[in-house]
C-alpha atoms as a PDB file:
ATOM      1  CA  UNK A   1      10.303   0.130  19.387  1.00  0.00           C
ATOM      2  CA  UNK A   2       8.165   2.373  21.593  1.00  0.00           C
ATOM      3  CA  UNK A   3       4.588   3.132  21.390  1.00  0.00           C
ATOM      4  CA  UNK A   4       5.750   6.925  20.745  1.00  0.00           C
ATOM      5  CA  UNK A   5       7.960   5.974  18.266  1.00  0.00           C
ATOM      6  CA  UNK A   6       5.519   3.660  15.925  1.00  0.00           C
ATOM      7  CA  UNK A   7       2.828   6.390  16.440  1.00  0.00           C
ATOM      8  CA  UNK A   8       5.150   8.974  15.355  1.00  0.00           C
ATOM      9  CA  UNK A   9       6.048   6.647  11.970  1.00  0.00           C
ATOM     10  CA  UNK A  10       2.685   6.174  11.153  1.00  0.00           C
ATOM     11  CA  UNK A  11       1.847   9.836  11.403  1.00  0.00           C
ATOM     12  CA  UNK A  12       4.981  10.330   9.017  1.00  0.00           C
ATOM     13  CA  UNK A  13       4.280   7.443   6.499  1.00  0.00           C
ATOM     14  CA  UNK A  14       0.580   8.769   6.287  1.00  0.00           C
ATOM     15  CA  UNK A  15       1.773  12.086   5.523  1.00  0.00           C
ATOM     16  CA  UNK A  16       4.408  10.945   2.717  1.00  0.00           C
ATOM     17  CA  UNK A  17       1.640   8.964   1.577  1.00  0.00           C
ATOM     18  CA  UNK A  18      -0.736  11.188   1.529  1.00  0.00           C
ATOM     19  CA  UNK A  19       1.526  13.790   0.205  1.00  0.00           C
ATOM     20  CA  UNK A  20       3.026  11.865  -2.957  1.00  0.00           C
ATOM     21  CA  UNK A  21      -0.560  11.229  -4.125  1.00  0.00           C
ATOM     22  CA  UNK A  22      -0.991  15.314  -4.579  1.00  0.00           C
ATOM     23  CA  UNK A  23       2.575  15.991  -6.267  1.00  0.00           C
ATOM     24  CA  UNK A  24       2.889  14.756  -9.978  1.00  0.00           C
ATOM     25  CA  UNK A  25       3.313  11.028 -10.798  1.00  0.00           C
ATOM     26  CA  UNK A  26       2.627   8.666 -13.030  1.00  0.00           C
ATOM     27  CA  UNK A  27      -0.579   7.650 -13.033  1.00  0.00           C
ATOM     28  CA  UNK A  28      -1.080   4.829  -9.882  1.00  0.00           C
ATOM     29  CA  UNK A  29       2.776   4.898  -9.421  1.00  0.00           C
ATOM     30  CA  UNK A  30       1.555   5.761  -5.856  1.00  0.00           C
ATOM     31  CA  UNK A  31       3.229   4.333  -1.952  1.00  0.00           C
ATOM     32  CA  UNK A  32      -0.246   3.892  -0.829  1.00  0.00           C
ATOM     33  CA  UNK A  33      -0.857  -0.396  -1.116  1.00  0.00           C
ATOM     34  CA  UNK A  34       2.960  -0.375  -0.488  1.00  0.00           C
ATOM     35  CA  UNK A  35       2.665   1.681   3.061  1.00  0.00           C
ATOM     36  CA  UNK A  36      -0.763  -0.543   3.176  1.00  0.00           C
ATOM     37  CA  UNK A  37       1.632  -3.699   4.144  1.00  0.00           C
ATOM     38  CA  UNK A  38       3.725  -1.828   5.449  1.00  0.00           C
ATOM     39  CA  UNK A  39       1.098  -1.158   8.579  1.00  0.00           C
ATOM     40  CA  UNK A  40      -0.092  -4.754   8.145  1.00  0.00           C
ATOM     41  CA  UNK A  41       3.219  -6.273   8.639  1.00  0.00           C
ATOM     42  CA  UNK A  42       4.604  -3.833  11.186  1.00  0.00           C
ATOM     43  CA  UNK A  43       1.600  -1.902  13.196  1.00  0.00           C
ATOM     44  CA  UNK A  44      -0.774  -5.132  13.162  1.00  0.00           C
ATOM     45  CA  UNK A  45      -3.272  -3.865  15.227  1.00  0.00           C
ATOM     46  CA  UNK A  46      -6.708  -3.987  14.318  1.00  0.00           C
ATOM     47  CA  UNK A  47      -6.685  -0.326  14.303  1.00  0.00           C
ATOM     48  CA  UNK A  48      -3.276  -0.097  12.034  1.00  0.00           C
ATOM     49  CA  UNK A  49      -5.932  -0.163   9.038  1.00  0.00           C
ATOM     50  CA  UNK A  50      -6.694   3.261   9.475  1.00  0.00           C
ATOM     51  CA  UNK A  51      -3.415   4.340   8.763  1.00  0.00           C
ATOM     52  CA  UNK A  52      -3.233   4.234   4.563  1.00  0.00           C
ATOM     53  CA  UNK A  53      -6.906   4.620   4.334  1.00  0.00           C
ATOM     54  CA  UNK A  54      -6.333   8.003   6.852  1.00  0.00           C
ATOM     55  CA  UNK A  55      -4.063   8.564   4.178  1.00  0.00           C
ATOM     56  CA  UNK A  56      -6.522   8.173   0.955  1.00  0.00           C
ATOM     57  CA  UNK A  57      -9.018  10.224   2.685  1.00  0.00           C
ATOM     58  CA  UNK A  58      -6.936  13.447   3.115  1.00  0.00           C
ATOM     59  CA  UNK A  59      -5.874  12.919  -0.329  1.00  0.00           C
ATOM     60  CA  UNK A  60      -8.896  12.834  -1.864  1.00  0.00           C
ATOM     61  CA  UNK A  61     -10.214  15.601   0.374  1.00  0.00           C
ATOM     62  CA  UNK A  62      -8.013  17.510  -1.318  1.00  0.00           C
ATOM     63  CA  UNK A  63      -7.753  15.930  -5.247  1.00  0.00           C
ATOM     64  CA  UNK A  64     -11.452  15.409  -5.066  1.00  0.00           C
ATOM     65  CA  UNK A  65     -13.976  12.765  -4.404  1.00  0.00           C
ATOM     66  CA  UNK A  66     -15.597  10.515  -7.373  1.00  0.00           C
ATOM     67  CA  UNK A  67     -17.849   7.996  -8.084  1.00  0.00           C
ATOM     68  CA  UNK A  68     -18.620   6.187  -4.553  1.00  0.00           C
ATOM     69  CA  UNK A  69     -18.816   2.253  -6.136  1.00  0.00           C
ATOM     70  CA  UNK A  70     -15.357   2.980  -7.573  1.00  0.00           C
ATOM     71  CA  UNK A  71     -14.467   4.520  -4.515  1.00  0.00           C
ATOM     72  CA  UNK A  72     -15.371   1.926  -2.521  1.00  0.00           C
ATOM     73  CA  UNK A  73     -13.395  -0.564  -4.128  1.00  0.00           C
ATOM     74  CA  UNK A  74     -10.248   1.391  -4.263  1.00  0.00           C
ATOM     75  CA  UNK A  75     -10.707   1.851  -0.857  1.00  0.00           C
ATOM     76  CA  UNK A  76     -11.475  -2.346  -0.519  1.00  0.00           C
ATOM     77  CA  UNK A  77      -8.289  -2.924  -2.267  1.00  0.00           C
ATOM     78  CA  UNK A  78      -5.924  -0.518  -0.173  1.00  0.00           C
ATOM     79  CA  UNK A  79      -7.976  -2.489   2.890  1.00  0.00           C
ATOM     80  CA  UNK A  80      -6.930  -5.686   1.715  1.00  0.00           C
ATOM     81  CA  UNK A  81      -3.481  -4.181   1.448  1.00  0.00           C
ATOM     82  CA  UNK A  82      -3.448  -4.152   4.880  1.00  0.00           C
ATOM     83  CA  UNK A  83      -4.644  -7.897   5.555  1.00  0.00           C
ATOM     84  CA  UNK A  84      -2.384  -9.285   2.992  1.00  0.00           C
ATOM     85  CA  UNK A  85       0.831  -7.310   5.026  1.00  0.00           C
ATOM     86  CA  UNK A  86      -1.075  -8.629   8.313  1.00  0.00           C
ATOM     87  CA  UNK A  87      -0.439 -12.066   6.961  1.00  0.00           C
ATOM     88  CA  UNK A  88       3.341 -11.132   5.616  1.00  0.00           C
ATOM     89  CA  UNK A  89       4.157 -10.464   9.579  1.00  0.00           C
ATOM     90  CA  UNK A  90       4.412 -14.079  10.160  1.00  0.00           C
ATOM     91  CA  UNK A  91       7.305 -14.839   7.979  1.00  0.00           C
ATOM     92  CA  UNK A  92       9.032 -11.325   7.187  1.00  0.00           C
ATOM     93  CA  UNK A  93      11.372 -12.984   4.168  1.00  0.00           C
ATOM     94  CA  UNK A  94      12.218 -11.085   1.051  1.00  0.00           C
ATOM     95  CA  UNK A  95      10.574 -13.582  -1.368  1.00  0.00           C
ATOM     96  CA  UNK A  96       6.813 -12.809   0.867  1.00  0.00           C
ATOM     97  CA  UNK A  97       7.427  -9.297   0.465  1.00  0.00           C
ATOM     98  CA  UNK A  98       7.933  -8.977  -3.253  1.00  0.00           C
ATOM     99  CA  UNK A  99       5.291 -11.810  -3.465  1.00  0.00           C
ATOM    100  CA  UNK A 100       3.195  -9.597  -1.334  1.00  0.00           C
ATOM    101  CA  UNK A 101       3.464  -6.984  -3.572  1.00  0.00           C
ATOM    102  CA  UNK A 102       2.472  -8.647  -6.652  1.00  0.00           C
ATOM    103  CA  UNK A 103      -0.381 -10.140  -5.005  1.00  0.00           C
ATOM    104  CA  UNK A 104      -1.806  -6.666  -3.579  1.00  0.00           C
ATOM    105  CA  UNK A 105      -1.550  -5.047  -7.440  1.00  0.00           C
ATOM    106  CA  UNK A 106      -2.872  -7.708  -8.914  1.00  0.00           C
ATOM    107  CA  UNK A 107      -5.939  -7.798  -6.619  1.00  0.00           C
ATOM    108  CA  UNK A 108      -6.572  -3.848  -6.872  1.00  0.00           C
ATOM    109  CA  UNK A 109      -6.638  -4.022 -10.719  1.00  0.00           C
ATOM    110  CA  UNK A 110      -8.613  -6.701 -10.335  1.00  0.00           C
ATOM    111  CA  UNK A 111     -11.146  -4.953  -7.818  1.00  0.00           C
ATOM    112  CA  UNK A 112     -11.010  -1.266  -9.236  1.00  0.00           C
ATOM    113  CA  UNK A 113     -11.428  -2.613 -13.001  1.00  0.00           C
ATOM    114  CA  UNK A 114     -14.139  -5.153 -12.481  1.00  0.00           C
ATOM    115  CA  UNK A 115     -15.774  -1.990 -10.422  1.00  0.00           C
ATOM    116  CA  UNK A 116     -14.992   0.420 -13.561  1.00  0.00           C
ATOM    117  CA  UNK A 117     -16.941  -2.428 -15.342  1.00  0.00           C
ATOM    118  CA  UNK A 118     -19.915  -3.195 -13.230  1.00  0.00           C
ATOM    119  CA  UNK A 119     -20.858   0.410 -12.347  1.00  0.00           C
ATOM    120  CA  UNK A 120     -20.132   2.306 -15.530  1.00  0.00           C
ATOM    121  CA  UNK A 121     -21.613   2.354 -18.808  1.00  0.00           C
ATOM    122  CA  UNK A 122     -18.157   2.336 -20.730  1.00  0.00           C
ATOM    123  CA  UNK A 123     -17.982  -1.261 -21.631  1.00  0.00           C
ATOM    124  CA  UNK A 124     -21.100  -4.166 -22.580  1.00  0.00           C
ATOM    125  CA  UNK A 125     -21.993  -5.635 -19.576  1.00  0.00           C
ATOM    126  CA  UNK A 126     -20.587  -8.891 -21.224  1.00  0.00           C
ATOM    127  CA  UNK A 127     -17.196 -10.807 -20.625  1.00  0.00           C
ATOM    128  CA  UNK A 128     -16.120  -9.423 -23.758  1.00  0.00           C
ATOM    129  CA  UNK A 129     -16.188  -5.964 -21.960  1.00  0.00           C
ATOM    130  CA  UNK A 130     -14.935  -7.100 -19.118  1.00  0.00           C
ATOM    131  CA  UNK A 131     -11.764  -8.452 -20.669  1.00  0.00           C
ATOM    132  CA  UNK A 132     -11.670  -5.312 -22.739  1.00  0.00           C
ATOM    133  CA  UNK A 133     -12.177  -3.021 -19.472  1.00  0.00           C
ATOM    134  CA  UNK A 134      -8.895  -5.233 -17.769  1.00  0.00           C
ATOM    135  CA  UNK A 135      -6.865  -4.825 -21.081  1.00  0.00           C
ATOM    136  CA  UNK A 136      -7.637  -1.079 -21.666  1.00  0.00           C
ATOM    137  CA  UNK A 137      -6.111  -0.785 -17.654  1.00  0.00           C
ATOM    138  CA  UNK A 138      -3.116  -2.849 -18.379  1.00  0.00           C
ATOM    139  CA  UNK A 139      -0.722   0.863 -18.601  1.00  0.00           C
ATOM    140  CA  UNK A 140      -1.939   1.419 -15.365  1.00  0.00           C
ATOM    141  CA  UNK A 141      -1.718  -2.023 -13.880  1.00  0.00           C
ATOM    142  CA  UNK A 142       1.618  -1.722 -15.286  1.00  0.00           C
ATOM    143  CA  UNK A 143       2.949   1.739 -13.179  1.00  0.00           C
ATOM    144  CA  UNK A 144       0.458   0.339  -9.975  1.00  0.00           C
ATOM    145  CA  UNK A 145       2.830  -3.037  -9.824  1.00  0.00           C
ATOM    146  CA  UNK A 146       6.062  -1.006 -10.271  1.00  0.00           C
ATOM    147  CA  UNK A 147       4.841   1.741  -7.877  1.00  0.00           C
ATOM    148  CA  UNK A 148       4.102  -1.284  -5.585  1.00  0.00           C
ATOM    149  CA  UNK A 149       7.159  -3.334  -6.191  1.00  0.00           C
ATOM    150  CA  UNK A 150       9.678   0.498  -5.608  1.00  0.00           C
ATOM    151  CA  UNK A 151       7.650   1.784  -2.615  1.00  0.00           C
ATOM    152  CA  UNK A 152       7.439  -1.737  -0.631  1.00  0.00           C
ATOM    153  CA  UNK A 153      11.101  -2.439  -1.419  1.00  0.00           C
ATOM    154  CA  UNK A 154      11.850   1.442   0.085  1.00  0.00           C
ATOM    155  CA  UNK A 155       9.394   0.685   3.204  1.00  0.00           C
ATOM    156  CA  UNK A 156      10.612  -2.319   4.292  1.00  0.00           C
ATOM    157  CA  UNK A 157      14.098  -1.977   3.271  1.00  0.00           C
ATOM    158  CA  UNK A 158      14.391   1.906   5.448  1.00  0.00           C
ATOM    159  CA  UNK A 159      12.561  -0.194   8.655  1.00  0.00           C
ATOM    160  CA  UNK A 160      14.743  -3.311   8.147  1.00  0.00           C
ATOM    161  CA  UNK A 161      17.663  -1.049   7.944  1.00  0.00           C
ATOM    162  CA  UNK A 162      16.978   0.996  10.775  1.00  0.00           C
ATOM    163  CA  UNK A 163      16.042  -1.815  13.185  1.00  0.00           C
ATOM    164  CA  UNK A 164      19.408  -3.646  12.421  1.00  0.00           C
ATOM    165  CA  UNK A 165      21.399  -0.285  12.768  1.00  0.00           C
ATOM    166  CA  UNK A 166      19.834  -0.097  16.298  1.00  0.00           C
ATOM    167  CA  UNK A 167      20.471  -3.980  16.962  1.00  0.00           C
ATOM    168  CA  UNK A 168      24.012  -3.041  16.017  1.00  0.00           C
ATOM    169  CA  UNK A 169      24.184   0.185  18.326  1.00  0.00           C
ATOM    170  CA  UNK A 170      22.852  -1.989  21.607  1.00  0.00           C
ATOM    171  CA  UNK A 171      25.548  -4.399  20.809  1.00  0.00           C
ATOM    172  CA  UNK A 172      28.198  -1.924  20.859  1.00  0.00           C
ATOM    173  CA  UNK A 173      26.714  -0.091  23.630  1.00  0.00           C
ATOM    174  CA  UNK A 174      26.280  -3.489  25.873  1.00  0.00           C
ATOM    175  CA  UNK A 175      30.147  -4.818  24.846  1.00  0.00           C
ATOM    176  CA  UNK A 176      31.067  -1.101  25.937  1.00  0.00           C
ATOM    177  CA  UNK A 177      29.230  -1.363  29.118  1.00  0.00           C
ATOM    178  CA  UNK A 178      30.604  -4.711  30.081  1.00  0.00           C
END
């Protein structure tokens, strides 16, 4: 794939991304960890990081800022995203993907919660408010996997599809030529 063409999909993917966070959703049923490993696994340059969090910026330019430690770590876990796709480019099986997934939801809640926790005066400061904090943000947990699970399956399943369409096209077009 050319240079052109991967900055051009990025530029689109942060714009859907970006985009579906400002139309109305469930709550966290959002592409953004999804197009997170997405740029890992397929634009895994240093750099390619930029991409979803490019994306959470404009979108909360426009929803609206809030508290920075929270922000921080919902930034942190869309970051993290990114490493855990950087890692999936190795070994680009179905199984890693989904397992990918899971993995990347299970770490935001587990970042953004504790955060919720730590920084705000909504729950004792005690593990008994910290399990209470993670069991009050199981609903959400629960749209942030399947938002996870539908987006990375429509990612990488769209690329997959259009990279073997274009294997298949060279064949034809090299068994035509010869």
């Amino acid at each position: 794939m050319s240079s052109k063409t991967k900055i051009l999909l990025a530029i689109l993917v942060i714009a859907l991304a970006a985009g579906s966070r400002l139309i109305d959703h469930p709550f966290n049923f959002t592409p953004i960890a999804a197009m997170s490993i997405f740029a890992g696994c397929y634009f895994h340059k240093r750099w390619g990081v930029l991409l979803p969090l490019l994306a959470m910026v404009l979108s909360d330019y426009i929803i609206g800022f809030y508290h920075w430690p929270v922000m921080i770590s919902v930034y942190l876990g869309v970051a993290l995203s990114y490493y855990i796709g950087w890692q999936l480019a190795r070994n680009k099986k179905w199984p890693g993907v989904l397992g990918a997934s899971v993995f990347s939801s299970v770490l935001f809640f587990l970042l953004t919660n504790f955060s919720v926790w730590a920084f705000f005066n909504w729950y004792p400061h005690t593990l008994t408010g910290l399990l209470n904090c993670f069991t009050l943000a199981l609903p959400f947990f629960r749209n942030s996997l399947a938002g996870d699970l539908t987006y990375t399956l429509i990612f990488f399943g769209a690329f997959e599809a259009v990279l073997w369409a274009a294997r298949v096209n060279k064949k034809a077009q090299l068994a035509e030529n010869s």
